[in-house]
C-alpha atoms as a PDB file:
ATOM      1  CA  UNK A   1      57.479  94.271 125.846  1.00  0.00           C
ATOM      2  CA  UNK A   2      60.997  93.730 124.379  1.00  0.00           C
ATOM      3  CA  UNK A   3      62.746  90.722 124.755  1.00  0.00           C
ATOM      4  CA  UNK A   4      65.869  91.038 127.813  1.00  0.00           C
ATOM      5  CA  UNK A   5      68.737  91.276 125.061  1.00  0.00           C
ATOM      6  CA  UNK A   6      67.640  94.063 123.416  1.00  0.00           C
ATOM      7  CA  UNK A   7      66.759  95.809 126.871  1.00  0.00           C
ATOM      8  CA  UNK A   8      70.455  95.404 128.028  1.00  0.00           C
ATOM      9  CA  UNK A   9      71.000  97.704 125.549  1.00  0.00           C
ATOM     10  CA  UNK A  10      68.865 100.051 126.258  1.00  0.00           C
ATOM     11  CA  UNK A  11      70.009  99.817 129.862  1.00  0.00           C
ATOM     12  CA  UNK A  12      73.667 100.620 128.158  1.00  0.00           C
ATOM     13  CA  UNK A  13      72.860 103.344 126.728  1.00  0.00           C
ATOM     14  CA  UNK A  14      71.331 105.200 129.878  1.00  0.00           C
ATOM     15  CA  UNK A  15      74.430 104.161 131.548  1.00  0.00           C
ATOM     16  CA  UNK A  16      77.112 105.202 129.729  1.00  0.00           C
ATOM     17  CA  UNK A  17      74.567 108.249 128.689  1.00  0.00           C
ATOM     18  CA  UNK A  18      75.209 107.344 124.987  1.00  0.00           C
ATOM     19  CA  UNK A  19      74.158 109.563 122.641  1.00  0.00           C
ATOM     20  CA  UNK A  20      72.024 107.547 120.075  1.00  0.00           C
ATOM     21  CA  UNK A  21      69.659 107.951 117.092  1.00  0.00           C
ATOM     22  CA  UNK A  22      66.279 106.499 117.884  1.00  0.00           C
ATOM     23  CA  UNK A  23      64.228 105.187 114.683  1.00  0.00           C
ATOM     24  CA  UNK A  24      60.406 104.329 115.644  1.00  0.00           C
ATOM     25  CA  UNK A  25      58.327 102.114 113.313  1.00  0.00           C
ATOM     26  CA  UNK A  26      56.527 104.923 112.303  1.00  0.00           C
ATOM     27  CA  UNK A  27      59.928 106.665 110.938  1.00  0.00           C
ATOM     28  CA  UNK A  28      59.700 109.390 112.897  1.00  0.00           C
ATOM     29  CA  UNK A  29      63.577 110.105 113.909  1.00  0.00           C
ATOM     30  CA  UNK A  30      64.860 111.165 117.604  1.00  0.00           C
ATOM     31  CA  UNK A  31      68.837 112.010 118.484  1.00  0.00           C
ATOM     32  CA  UNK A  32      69.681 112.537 121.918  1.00  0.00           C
ATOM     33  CA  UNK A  33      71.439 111.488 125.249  1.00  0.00           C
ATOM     34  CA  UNK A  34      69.704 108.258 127.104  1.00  0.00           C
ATOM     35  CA  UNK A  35      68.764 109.149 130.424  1.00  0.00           C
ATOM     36  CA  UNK A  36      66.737 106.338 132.225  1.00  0.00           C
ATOM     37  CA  UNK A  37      64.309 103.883 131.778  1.00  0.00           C
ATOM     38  CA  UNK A  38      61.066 104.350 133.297  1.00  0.00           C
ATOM     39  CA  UNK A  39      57.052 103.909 133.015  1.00  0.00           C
ATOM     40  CA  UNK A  40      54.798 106.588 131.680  1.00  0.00           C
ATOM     41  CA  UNK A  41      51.219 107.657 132.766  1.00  0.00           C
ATOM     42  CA  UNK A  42      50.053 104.252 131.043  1.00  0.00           C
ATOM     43  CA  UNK A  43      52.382 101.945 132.936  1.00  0.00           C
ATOM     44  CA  UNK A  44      54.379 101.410 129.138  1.00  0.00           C
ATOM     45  CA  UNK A  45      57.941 101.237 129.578  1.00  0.00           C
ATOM     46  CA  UNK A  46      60.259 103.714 128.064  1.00  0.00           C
ATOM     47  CA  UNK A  47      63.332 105.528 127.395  1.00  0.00           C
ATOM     48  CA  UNK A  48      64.390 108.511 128.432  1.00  0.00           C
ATOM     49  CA  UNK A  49      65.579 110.198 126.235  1.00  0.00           C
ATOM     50  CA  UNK A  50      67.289 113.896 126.708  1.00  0.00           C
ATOM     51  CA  UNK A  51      66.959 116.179 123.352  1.00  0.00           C
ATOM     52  CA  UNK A  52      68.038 119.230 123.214  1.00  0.00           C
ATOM     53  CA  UNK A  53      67.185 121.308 126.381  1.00  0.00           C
ATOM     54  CA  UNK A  54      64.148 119.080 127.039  1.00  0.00           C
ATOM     55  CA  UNK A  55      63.201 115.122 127.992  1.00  0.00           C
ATOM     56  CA  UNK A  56      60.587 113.089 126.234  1.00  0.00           C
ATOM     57  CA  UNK A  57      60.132 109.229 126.858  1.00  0.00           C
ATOM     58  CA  UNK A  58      59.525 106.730 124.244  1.00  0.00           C
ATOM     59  CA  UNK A  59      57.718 103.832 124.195  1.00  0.00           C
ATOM     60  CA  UNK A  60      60.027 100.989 124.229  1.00  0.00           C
ATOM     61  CA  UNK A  61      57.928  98.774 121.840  1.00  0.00           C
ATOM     62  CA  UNK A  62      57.764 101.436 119.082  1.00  0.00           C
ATOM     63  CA  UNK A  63      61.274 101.641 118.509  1.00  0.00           C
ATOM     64  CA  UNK A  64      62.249 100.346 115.149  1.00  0.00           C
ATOM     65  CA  UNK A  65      65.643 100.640 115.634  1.00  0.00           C
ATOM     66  CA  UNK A  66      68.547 102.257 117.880  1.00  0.00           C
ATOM     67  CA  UNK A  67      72.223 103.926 116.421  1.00  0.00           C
ATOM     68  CA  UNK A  68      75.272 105.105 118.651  1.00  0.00           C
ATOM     69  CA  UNK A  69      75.995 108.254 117.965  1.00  0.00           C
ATOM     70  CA  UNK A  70      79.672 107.913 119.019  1.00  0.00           C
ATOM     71  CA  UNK A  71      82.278 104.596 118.628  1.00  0.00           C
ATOM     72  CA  UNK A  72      81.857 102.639 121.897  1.00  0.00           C
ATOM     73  CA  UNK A  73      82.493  99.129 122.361  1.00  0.00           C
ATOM     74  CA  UNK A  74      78.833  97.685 123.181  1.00  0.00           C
ATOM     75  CA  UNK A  75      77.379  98.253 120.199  1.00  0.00           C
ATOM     76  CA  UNK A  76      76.853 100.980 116.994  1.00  0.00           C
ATOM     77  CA  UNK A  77      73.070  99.755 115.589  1.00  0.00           C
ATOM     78  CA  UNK A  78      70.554  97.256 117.694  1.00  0.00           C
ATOM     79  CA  UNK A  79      67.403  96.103 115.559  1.00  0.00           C
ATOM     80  CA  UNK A  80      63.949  95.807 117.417  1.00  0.00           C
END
């Protein structure tokens, strides 16, 4: 579970349907357009998260880190 700060961003994002870089701790890289935030199969909440012509969710407490893709005013990097 991530703390409510850092999940008003995420909530941000799917709002203004930011396009943003997601880092997880394991490195592994995503870019695409936040959708929604939702729960998977295994009740964990997630993003979201539309790349390319397809949707995958991730697993809010494996993101490492989060990057706007475009200037806005709520934020351009949020730290996990």
């Amino acid at each position: 579970m991530i703390s409510c700060d850092l999940h008003d961003y995420i909530e941000i994002a799917c709002l203004y349907r930011y396009e943003v870089k997601i880092v997880l701790k394991s490195k592994v890289e995503w870019v695409g357009t936040a959708v929604t935030v939702e729960y998977d199969d295994d009740k964990r909440e997630c993003l979201r998260l539309a790349v390319d012509a397809a949707e995958c969710l991730v697993v809010l407490d494996t993101i490492e880190r989060m990057q706007a893709c475009q200037s806005n005013p709520h934020f351009d990097e949020v730290v996990f």
